[in-house]
N, C-alpha and C. Protein backbone atom coordinates (compact mmCIF):
# COMPACT_ATOMS: atom_id res chain seq x y z
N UNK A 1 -18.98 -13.98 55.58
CA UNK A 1 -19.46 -13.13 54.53
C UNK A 1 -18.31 -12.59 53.68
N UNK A 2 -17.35 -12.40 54.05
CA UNK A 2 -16.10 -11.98 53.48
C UNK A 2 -15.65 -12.67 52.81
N UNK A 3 -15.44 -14.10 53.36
CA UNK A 3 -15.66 -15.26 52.19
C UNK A 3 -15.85 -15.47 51.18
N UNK A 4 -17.33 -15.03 51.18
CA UNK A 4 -17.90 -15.07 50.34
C UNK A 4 -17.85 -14.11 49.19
N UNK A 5 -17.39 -12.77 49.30
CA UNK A 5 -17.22 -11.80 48.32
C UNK A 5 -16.07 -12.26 47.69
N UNK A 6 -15.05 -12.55 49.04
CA UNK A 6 -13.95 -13.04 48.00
C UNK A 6 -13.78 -14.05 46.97
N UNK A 7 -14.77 -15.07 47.24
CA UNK A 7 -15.01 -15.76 46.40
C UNK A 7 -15.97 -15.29 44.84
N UNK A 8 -16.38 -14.58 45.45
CA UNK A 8 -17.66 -13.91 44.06
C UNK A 8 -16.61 -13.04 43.31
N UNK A 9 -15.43 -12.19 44.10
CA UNK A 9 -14.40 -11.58 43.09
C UNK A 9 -13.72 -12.13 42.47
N UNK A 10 -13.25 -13.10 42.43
CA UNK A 10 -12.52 -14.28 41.97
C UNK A 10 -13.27 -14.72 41.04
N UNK A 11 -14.46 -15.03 41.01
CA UNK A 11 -15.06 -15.82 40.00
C UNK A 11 -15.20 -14.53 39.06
N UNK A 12 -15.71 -13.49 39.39
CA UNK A 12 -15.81 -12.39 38.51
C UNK A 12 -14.76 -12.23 37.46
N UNK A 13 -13.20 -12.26 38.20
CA UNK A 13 -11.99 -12.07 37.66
C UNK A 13 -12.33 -13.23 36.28
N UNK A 14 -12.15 -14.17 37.19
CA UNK A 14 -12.45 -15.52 36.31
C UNK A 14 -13.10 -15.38 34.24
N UNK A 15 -14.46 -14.92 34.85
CA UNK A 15 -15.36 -14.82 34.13
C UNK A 15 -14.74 -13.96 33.60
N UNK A 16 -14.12 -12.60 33.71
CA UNK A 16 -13.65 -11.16 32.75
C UNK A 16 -12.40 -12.09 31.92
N UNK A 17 -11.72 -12.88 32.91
CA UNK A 17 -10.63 -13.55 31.84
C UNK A 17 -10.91 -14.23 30.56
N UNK A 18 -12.40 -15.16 30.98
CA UNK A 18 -12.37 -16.05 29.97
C UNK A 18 -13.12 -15.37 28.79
N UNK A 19 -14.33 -14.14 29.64
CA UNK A 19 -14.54 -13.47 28.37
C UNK A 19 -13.82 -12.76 26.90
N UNK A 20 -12.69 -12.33 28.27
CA UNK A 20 -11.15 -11.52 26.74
C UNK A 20 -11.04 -13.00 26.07
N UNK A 21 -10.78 -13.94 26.79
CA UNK A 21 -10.31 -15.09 26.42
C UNK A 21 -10.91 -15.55 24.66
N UNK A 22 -12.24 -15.14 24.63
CA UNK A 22 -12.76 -15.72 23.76
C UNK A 22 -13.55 -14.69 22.94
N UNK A 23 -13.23 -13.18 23.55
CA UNK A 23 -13.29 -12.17 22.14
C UNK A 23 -11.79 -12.19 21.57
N UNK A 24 -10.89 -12.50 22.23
CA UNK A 24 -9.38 -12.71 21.58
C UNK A 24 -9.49 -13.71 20.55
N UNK A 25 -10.10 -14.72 20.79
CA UNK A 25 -10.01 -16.07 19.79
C UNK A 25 -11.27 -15.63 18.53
N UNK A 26 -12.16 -14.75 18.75
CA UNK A 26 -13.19 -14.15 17.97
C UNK A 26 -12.19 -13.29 17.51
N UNK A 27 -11.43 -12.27 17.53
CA UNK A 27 -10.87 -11.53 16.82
C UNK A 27 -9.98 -12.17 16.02
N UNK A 28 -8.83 -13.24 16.50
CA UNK A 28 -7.98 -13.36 15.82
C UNK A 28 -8.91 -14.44 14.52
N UNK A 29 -9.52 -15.51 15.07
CA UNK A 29 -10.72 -16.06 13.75
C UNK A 29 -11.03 -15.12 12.46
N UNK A 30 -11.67 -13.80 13.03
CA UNK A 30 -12.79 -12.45 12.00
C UNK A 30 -11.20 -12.23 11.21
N UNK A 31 -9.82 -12.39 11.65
CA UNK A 31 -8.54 -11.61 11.15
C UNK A 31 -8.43 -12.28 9.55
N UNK A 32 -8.37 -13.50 10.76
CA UNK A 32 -7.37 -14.96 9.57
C UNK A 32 -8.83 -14.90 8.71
N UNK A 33 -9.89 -15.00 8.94
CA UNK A 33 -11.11 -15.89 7.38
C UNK A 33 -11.39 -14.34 6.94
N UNK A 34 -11.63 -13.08 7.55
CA UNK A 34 -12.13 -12.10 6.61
C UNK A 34 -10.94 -10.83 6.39
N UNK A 35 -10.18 -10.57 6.87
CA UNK A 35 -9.08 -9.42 6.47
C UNK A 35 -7.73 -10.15 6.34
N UNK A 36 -7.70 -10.73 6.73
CA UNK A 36 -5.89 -11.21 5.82
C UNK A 36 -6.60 -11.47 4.61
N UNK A 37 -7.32 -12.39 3.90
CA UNK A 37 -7.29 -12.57 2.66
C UNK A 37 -7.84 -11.01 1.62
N UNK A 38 -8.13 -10.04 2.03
CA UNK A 38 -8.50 -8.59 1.41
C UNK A 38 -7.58 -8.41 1.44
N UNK A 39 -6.58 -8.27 2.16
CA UNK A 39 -5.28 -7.33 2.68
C UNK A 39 -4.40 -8.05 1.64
N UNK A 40 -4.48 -9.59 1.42
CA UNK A 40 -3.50 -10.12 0.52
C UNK A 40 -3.66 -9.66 -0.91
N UNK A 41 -5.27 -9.57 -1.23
CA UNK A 41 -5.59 -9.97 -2.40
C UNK A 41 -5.25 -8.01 -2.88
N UNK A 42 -5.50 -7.30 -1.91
CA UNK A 42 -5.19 -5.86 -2.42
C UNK A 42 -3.64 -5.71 -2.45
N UNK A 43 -2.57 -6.16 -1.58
CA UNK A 43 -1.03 -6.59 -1.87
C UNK A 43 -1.28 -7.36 -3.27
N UNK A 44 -1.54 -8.08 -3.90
CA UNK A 44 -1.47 -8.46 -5.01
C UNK A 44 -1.67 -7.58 -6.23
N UNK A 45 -3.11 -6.59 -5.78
CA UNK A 45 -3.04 -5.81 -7.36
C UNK A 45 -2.25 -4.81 -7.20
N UNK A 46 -1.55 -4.09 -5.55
CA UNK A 46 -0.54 -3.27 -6.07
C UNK A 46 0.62 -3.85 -6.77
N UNK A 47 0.93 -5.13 -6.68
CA UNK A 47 2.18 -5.39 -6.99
C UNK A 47 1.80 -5.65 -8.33
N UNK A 48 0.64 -6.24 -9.05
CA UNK A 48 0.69 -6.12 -10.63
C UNK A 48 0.34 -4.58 -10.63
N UNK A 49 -0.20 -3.64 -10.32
CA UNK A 49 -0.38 -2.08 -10.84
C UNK A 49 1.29 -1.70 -10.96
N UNK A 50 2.22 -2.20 -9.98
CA UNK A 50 3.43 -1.50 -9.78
C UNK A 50 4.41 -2.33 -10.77
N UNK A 51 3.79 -3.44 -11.33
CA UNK A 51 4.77 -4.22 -12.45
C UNK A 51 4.08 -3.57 -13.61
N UNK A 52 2.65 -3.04 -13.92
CA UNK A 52 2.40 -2.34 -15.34
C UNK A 52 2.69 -1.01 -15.37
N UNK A 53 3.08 -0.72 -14.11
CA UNK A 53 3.63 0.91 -14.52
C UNK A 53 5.19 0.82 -14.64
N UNK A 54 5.53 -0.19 -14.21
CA UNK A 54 7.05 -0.20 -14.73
C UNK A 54 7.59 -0.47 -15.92
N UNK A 55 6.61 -1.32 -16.19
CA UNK A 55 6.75 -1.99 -18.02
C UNK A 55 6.58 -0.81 -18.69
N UNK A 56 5.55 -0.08 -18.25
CA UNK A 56 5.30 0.75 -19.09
C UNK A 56 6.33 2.07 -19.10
N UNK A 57 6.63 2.76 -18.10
CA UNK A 57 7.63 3.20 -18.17
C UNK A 57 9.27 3.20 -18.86
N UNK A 58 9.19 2.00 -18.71
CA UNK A 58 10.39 1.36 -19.07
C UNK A 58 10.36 1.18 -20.94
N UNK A 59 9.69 0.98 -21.29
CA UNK A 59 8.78 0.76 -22.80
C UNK A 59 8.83 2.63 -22.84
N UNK A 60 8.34 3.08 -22.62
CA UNK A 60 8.31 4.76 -23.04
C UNK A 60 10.07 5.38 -22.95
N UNK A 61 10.68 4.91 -22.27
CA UNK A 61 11.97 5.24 -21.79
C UNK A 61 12.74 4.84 -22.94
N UNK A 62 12.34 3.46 -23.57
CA UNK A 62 13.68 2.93 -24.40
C UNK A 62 12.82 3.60 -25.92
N UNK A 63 11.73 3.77 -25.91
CA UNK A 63 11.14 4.66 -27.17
C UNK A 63 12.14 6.00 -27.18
N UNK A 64 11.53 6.80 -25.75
CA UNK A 64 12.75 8.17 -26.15
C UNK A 64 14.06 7.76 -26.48
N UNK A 65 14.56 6.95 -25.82
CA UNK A 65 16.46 6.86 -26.19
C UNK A 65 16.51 6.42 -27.82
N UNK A 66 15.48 5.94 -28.28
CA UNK A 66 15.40 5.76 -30.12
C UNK A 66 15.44 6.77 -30.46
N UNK A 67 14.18 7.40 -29.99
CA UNK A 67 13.98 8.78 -31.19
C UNK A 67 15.24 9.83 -30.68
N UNK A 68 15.58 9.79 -29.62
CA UNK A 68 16.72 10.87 -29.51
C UNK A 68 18.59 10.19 -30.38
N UNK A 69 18.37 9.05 -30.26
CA UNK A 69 19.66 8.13 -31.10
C UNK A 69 18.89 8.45 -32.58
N UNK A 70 17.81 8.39 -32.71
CA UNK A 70 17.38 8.60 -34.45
C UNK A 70 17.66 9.62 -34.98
N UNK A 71 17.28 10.93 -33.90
CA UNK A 71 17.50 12.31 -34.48
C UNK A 71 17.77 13.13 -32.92
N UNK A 72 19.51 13.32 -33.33
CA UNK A 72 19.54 14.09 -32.22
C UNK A 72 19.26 15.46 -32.52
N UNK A 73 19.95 16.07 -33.56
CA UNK A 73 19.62 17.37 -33.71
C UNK A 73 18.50 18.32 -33.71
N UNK A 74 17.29 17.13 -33.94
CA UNK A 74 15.60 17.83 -33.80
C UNK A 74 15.27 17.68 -32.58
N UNK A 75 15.86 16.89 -31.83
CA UNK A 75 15.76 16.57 -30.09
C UNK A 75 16.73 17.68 -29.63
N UNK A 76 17.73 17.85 -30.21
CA UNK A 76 18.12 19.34 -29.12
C UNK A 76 17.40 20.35 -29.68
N UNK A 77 17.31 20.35 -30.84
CA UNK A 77 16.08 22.04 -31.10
C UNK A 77 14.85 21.85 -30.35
N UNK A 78 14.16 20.75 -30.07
CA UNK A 78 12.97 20.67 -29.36
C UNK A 78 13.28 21.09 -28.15
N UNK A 79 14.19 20.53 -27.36
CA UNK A 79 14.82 20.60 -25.70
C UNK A 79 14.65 21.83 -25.65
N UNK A 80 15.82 22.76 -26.67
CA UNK A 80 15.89 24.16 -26.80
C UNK A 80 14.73 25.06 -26.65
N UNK A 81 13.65 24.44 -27.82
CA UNK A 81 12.22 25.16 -27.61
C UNK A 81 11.84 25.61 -26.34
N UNK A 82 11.56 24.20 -25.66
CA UNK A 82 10.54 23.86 -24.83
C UNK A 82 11.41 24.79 -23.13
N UNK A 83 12.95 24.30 -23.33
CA UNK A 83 13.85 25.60 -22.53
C UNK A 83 13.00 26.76 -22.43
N UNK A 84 13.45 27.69 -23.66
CA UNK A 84 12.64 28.77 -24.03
C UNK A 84 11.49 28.81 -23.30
N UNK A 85 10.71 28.37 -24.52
CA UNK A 85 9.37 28.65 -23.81
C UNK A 85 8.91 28.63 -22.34
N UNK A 86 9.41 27.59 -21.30
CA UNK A 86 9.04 27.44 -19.84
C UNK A 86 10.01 29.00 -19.20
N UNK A 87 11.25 29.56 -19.91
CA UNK A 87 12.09 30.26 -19.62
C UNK A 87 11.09 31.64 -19.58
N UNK A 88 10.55 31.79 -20.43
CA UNK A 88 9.77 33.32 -21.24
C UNK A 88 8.62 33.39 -20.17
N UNK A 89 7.52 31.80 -19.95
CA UNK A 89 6.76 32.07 -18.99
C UNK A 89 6.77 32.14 -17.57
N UNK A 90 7.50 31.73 -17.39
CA UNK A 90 8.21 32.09 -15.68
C UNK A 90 8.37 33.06 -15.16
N UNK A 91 8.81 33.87 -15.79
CA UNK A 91 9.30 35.09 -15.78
C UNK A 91 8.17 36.53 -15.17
């Protein structure tokens, strides 16, 4: 009779192995056909969101260095203003 359990634990073991066995191969399957390709395709629009905010940045950046090379003197009275003013409300 002892035998026999030992044999029924064994097969049990068995059976718990091959079950992980083949929710492992079910998980890694559900990975590769339904979330790697989301996960890629959302890595993709950050990296164009993070190339149009750079353009764009970069485009607003070389605008100010014009208008401040065009007119510096109304760009330091503005600076000056805007000093001021954040200076007065702080306070």
């Amino acid at each position: 009779m002892a035998a026999n359990d030992a044999k029924a634990d064994r097969s049990g073991d068995f059976d718990a192995y091959e079950q992980l066995r083949q929710l492992r191969e079910q998980v890694e399957t559900l990975m590769r056909e339904r979330v790697n390709p989301i996960i890629n395709e959302a890595t993709d629009r950050a990296k164009d969101a993070a190339r149009e905010v750079s353009d764009i940045a970069r485009h607003q950046s070389d605008a100010m260095a014009n208008c401040i090379r065009e007119k510096p003197f109304t760009t330091v009275l503005i600076a000056a203003g805007i000093g001021y003013l954040l200076g007065r409300f702080t306070r």
